[in-house]
Protein backbone atom coordinates (compact mmCIF):
# COMPACT_ATOMS: atom_id res chain seq x y z
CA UNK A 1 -14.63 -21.37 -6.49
CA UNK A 2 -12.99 -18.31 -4.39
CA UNK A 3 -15.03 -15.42 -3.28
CA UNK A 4 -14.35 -12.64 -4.95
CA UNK A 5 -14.70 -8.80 -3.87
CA UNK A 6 -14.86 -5.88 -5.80
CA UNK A 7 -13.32 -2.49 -5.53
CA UNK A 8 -14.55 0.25 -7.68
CA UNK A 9 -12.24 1.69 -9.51
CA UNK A 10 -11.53 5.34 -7.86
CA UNK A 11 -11.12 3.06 -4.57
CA UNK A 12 -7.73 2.91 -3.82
CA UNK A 13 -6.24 -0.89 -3.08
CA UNK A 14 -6.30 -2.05 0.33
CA UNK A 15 -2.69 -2.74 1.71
CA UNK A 16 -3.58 -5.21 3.99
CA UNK A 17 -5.71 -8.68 3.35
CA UNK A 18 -8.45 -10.22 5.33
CA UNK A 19 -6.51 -12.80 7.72
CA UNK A 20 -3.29 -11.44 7.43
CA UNK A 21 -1.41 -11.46 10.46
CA UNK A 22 -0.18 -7.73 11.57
CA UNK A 23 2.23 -6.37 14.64
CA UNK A 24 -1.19 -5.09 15.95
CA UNK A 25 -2.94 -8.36 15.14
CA UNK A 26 -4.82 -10.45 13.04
CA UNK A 27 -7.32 -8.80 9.75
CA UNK A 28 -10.92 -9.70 10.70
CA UNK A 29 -12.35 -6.98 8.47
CA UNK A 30 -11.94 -3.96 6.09
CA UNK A 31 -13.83 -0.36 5.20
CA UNK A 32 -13.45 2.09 3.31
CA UNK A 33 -14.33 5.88 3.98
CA UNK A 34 -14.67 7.75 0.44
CA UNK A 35 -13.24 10.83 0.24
CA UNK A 36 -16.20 14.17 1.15
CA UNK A 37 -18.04 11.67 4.00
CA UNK A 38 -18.08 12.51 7.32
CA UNK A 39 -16.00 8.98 8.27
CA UNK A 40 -13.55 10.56 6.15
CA UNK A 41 -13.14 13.91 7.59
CA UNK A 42 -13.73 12.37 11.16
CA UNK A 43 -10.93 9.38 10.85
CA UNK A 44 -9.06 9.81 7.13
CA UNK A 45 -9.95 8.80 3.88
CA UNK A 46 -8.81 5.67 2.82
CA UNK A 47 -8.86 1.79 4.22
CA UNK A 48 -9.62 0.92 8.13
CA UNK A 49 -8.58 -2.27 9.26
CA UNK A 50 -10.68 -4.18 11.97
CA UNK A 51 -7.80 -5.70 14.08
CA UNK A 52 -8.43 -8.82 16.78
CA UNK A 53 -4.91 -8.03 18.62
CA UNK A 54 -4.88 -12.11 19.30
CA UNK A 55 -6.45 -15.07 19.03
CA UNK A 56 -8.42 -15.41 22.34
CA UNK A 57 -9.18 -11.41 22.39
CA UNK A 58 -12.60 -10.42 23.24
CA UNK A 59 -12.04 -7.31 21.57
CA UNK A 60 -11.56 -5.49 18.23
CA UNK A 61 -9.63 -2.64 17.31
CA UNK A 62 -9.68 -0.14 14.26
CA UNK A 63 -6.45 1.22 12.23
CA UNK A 64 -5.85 2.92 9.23
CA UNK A 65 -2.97 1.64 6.58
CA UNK A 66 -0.80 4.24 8.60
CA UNK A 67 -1.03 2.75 11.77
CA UNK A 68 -0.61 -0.96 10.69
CA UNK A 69 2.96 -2.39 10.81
CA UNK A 70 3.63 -5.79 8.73
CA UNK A 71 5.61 -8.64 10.17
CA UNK A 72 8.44 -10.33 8.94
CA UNK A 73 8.53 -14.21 7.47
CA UNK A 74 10.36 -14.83 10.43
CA UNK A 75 7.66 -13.56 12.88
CA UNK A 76 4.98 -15.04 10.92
CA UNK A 77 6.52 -18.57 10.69
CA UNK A 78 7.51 -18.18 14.75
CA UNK A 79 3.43 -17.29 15.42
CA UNK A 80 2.15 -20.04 13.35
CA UNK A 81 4.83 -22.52 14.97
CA UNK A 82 3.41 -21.57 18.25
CA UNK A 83 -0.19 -22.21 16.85
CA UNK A 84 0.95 -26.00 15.48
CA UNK A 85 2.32 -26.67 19.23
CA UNK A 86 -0.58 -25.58 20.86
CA UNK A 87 -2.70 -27.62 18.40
CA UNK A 88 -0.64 -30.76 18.53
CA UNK A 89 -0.85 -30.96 22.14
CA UNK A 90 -4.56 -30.53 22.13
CA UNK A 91 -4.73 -33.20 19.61
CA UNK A 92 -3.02 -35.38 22.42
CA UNK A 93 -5.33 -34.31 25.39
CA UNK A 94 -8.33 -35.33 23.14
CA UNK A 95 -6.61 -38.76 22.23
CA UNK A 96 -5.98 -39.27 25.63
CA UNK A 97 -9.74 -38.51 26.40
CA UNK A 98 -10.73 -41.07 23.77
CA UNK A 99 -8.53 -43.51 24.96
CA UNK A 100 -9.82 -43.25 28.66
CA UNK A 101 -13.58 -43.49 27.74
CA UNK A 102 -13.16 -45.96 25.17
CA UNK A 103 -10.72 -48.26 27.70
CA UNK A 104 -7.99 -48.29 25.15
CA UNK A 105 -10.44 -50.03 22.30
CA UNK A 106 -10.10 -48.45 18.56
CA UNK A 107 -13.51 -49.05 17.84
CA UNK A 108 -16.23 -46.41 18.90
């Protein structure tokens, strides 16, 4: 079963999805400042997006729907190619590991 999460109904729809890949980065998070708070009148009222700019970042950032640029298919499929590289080749440093501790034997 998926998760599900609720909006209330005078809460306008985010624009962006948890995990979805951005210009400014990847989705780790959403909030929402209602209209009359003080978040509101100090940064907008509306969605903020908390942004990991990349994979390996030690660091989050915070953007309205405003601020946030989409990619293209064509970015997206280039990032994720890059992503299935990286992976595949440390898939073939671990095998290599294995192989060299194990002296070449399948069984562990």
């Amino acid at each position: 079963m998926q998760p599900t999460i609720s909006i209330p109904k005078h809460w306008d729809y985010p624009r962006f999805t948890f995990d979805q890949r951005t210009q400014q980065g990847i989705i780790l998070g959403l909030e929402y400042y209602p209209a009359d708070t003080q978040l509101a009148y100090e940064y907008g009222h509306g969605w903020r997006y908390i942004v990991m700019p990349h994979k390996y970042s030690d660091e989050v950032k915070h953007y309205s729907d405003k601020e946030l640029q989409t990619l293209s298919v064509a970015q997206i499929q280039a990032q994720i190619q890059v992503e299935i590289k990286q992976h595949q080749q440390q898939i073939k440093s671990l095998q290599q590991q294995l192989v060299a501790i194990t002296g070449g034997s399948s069984d562990g």
